[in-house]
Protein backbone atom coordinates (compact mmCIF):
# COMPACT_ATOMS: atom_id res chain seq x y z
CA UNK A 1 3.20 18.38 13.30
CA UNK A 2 -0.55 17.87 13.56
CA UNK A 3 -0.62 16.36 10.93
CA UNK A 4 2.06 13.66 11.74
CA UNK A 5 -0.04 13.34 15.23
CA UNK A 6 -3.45 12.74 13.24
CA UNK A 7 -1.59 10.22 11.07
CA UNK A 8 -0.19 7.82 14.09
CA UNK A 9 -3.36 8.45 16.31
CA UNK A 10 -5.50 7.07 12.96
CA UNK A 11 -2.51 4.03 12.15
CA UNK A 12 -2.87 2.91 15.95
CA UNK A 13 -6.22 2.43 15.86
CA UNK A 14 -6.34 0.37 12.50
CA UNK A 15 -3.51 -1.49 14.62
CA UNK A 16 -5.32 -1.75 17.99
CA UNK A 17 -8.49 -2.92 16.08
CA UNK A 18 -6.91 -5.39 14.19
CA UNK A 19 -5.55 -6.69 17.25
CA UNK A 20 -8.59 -6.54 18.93
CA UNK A 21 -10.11 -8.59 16.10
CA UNK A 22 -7.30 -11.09 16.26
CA UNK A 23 -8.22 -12.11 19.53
CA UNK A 24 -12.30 -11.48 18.66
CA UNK A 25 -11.36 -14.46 16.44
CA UNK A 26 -10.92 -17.85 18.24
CA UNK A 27 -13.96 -16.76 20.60
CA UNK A 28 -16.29 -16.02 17.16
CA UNK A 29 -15.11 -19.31 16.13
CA UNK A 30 -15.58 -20.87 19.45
CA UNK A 31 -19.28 -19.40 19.16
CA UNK A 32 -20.23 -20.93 15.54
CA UNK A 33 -19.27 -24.25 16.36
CA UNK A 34 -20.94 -24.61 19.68
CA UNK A 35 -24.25 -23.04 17.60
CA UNK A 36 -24.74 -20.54 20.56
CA UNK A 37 -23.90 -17.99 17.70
CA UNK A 38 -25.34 -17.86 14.33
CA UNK A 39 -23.31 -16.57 11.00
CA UNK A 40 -25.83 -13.61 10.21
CA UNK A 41 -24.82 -12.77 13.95
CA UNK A 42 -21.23 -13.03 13.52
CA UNK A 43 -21.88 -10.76 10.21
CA UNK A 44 -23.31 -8.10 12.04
CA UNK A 45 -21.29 -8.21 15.23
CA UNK A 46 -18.33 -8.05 11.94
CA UNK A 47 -19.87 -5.38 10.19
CA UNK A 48 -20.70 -3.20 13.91
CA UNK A 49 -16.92 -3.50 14.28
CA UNK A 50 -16.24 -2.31 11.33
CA UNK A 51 -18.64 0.59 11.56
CA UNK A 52 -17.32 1.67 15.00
CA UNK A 53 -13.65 1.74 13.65
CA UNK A 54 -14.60 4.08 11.33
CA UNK A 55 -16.40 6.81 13.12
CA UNK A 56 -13.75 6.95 15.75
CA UNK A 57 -11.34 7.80 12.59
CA UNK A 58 -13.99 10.30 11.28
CA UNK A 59 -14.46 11.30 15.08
CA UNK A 60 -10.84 12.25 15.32
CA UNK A 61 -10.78 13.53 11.84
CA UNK A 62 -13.81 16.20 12.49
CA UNK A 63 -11.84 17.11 15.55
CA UNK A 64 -8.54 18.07 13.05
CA UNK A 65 -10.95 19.77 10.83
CA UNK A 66 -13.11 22.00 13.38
CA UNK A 67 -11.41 22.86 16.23
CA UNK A 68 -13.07 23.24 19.83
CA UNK A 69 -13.05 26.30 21.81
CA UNK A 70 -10.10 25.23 23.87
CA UNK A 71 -7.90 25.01 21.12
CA UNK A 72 -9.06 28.78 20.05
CA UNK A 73 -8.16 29.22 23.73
CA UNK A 74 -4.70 27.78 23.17
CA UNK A 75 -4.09 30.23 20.26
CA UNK A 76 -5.10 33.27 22.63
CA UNK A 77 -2.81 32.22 25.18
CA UNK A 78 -0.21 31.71 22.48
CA UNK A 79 -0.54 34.97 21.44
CA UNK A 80 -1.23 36.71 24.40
CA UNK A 81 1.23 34.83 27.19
CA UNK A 82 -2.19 35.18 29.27
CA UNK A 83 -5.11 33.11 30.03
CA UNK A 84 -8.46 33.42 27.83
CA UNK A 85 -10.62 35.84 30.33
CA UNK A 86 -14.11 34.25 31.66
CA UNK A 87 -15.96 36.84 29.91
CA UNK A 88 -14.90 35.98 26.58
CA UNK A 89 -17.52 34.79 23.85
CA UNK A 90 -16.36 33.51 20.48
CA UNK A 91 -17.97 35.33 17.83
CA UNK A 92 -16.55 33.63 14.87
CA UNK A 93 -13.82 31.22 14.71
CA UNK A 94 -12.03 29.65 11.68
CA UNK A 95 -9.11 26.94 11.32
CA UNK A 96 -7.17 26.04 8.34
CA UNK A 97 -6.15 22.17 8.67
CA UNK A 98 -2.61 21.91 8.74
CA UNK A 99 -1.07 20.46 5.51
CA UNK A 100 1.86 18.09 5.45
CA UNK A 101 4.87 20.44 6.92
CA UNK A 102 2.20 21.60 9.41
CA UNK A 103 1.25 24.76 8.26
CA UNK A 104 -2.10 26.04 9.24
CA UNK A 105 -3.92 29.08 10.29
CA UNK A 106 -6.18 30.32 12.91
CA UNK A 107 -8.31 33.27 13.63
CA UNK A 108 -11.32 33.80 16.16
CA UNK A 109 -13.14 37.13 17.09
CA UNK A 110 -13.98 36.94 20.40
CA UNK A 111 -16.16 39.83 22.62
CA UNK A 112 -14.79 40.81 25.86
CA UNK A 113 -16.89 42.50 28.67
CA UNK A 114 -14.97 45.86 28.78
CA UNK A 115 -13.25 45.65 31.94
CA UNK A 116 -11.43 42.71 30.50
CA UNK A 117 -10.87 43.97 26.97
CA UNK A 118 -9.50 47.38 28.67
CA UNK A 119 -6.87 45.55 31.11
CA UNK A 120 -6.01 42.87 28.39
CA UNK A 121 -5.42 46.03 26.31
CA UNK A 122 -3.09 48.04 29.29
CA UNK A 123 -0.73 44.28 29.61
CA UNK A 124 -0.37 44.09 26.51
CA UNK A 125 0.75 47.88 25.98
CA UNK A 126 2.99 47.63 29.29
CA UNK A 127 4.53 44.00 27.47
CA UNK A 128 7.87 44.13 26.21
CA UNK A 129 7.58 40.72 24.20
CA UNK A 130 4.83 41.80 21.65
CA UNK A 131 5.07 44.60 19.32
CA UNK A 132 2.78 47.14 18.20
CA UNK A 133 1.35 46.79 14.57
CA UNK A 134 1.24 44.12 12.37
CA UNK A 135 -1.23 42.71 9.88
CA UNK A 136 -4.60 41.00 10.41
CA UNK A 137 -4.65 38.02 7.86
CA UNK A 138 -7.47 37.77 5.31
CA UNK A 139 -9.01 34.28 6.71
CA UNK A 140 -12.53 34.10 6.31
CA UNK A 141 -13.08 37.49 5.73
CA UNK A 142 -11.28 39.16 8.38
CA UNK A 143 -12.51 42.69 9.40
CA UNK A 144 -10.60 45.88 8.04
CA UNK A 145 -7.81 47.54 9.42
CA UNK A 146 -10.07 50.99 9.72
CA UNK A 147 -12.17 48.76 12.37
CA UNK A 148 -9.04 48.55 14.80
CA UNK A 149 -7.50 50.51 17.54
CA UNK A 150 -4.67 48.66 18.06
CA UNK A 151 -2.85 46.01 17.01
CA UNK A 152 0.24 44.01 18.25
CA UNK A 153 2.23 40.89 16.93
CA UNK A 154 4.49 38.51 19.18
CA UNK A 155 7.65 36.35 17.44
CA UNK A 156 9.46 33.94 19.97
CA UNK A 157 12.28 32.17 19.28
CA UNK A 158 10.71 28.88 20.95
CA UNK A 159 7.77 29.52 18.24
CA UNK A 160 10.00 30.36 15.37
CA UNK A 161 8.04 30.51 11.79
CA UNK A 162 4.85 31.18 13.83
CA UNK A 163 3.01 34.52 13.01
CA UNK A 164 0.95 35.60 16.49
CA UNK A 165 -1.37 38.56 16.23
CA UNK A 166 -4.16 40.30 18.22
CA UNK A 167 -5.75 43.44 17.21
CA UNK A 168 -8.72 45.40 19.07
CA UNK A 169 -11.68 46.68 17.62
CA UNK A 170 -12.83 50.42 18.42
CA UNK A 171 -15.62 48.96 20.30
CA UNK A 172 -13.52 48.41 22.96
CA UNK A 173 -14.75 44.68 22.72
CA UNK A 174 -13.79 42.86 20.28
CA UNK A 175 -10.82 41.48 20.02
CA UNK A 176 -9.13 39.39 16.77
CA UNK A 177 -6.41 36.81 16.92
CA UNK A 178 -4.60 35.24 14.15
CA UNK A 179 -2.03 32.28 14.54
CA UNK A 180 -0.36 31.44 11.51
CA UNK A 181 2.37 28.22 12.12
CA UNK A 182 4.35 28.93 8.39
């Protein structure tokens, strides 16, 4: 889905500059002929345009391809049904970009002060919609399994195909979530 998203946001802003350039038009030639532009101008102002179209496109498309904090935020709220904690610091973070059904992956290790990895640890024992146990997912070298206490995995029916995991490392800091949308 994404992916359809990236798509029309890049298509509607080839549209809304060619638009834009439509009606850049009669002024530019307004310009020339009155001589209070010159041609090398009009070239650059043309080639500026151009320029600027582009890095909005590779703007948005460096946004697809690495992910800001909030979105990592997203996936622990996904995951957890609970707001990131202010404490938390991202230690590593890795997206896959989604391919053309939308499929893509997520994980981020993120440190917790203690107080907030142990009561983030007690909800989500006390929580009836996650599980315990599941699999961490081998994205960008994920940590092993001897290196967690616990470990929990949700499934939803309004996120159906979408594998949500946390597990907690025995330093009773670190957390790891993976969001897989399959």
């Amino acid at each position: 889905m994404e992916l359809v998203f990236f798509i029309l946001v890049t298509f509607s802003i080839a549209i809304a500059g060619g638009i834009a350039y439509f009606i850049y038009i009669p002024f530019k030639l307004w310009l020339l002929r009155s001589g209070k532009m010159s041609t090398a101008r009009s070239r650059l102002i043309n080639k500026i345009y151009i320029y600027l179209l582009v890095v909005i496109v590779l703007g948005i498309t460096y946004a697809g391809i690495f992910p800001d904090e909030s979105f990592y935020a997203d996936e622990f709220k996904d995951v957890t049904l609970r707001e990131l904690p202010k404490s938390a610091e991202f230690v590593s973070k890795s997206a896959s970009y989604p391919d053309f059904h939308g499929e893509y992956c997520s994980q981020s290790e993120i440190k917790l002060s203690k107080k907030d990895y142990s009561k983030l640890l007690w909800e989500l024992h006390k929580d009836d919609r996650l599980t315990k146990g599941g699999e961490i997912l081998n994205i960008s070298g994920s940590h092993a399994k001897e290196t967690l206490t616990y470990q929990f995995i949700r499934t939803a029916k309004d996120k159906s195909g979408k594998y949500l995991y946390i597990g907690f490392g025995k330093d009773n800091r670190t957390i790891y979530i993976d969001a897989c949308q399959l």
